[in-house]
Protein backbone atom coordinates (compact mmCIF):
# COMPACT_ATOMS: atom_id res chain seq x y z
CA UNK A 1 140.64 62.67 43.65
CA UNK A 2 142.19 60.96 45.88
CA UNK A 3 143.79 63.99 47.69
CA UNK A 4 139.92 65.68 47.94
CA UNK A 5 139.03 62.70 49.75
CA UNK A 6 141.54 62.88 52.30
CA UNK A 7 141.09 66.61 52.73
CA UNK A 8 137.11 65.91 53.50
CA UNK A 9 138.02 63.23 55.39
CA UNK A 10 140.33 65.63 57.23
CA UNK A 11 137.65 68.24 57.25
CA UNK A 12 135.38 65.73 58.46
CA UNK A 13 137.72 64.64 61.97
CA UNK A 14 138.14 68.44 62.48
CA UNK A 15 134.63 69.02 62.52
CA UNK A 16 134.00 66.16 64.62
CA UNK A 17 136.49 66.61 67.61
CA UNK A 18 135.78 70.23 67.52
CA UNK A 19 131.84 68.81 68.72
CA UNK A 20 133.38 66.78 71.04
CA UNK A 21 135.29 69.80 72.35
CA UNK A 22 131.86 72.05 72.25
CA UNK A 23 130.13 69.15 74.91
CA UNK A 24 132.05 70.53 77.89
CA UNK A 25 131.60 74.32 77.09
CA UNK A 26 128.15 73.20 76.76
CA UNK A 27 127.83 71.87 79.75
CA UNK A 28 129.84 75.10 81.49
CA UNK A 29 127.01 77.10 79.88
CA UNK A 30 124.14 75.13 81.21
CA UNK A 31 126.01 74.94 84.67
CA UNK A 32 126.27 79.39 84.47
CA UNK A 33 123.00 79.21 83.58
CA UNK A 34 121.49 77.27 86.26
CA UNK A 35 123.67 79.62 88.97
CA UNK A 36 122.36 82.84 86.89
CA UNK A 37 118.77 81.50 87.17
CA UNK A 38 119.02 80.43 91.16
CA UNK A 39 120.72 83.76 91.37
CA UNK A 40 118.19 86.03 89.86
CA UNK A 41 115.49 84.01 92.54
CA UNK A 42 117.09 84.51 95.87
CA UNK A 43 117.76 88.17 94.55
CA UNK A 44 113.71 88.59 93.98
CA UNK A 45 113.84 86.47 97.07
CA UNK A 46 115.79 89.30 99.14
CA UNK A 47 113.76 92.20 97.66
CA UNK A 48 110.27 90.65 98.45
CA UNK A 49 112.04 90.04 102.10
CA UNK A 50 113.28 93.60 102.41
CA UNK A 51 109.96 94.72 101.58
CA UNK A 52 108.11 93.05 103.70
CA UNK A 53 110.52 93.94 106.54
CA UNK A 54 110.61 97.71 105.08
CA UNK A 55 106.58 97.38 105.87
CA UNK A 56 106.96 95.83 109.08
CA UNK A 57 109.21 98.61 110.39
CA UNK A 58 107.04 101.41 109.09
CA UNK A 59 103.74 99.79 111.25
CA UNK A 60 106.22 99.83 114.04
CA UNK A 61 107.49 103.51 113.78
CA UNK A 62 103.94 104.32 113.22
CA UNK A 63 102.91 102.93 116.64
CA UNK A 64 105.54 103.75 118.55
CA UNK A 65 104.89 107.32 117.21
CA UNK A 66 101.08 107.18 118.00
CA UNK A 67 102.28 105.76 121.67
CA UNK A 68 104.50 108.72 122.06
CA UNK A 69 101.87 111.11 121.04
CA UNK A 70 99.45 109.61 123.74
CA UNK A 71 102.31 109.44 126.34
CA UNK A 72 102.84 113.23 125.66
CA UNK A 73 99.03 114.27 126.09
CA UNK A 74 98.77 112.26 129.12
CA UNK A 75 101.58 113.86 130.64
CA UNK A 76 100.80 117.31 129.35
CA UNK A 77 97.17 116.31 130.92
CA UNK A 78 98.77 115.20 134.48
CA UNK A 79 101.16 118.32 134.73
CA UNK A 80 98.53 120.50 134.29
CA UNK A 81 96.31 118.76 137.18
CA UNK A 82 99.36 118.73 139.13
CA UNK A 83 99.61 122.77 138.64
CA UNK A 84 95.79 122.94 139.65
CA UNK A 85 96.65 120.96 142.62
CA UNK A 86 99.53 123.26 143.71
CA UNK A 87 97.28 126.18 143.41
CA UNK A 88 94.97 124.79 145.44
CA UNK A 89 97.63 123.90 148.44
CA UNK A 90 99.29 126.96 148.33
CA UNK A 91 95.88 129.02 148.41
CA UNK A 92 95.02 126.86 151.47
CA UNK A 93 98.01 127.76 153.18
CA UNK A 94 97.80 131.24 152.46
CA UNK A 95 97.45 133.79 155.70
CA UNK A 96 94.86 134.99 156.01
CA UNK A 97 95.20 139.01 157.34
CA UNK A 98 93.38 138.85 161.66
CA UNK A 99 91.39 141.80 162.13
C-alpha cells in the first residue's frame, strides 16, 4: 500500500507542476491571441481605407474625364470659329477682277 501511495503522490506532483508549466503557455496563447485579434482589425481597417480611397479616385477620374470632354468640345467649338474667321479674311482680301 504503501508503494500506491507514493506513486499517487508522485502522480499527483507531476500533475501539478505540469499546471504550473501550462500558466505561461497560457499566457503565450492569450498574448497570440490578442496580436491575431488587433491584427485581423487594422487589416479590415486597411480594406475599408483602400476602399474608400479606391472610391475617391474613381470620382476623380470621372471628373477629370468629364473636364477633358468639355475642354475638347470647347476647343473643337473655337477651331471651328477660328476656320469661319479665316474664311472670312481671306474672302475680304480676295481681288477682285477691274473691268
Amino acid at each position: 500500500m504503501k508503494l500506491n501511495a507514493k506513486a499517487a503522490i508522485l502522480t499527483l506532483l507531476m500533475v501539478t507542476a505540469g499546471c504550473t508549466d501550462l500558466k505561461p503557455l497560457e499566457a503565450r496563447i492569450e498574448d497570440l491571441q490578442a496580436q491575431v485579434n488587433k491584427l485581423q482589425a487594422d487589416l479590415a481597417k486597411s480594406s475599408s481605407n483602400a476602399a474608400t480611397a479606391n472610391k475617391a479616385a474613381a470620382a476623380s477620374a470621372s471628373a477629370a474625364s468629364s473636364d477633358a470632354k468639355q475642354a475638347l468640345s470647347i476647343a473643337e467649338g473655337n477651331t471651328a470659329a477660328i476656320d469661319a474667321l479665316n474664311a472670312k479674311i481671306d474672302q475680304m482680301f480676295k481681288r477682285r477682277p477691274s473691268n
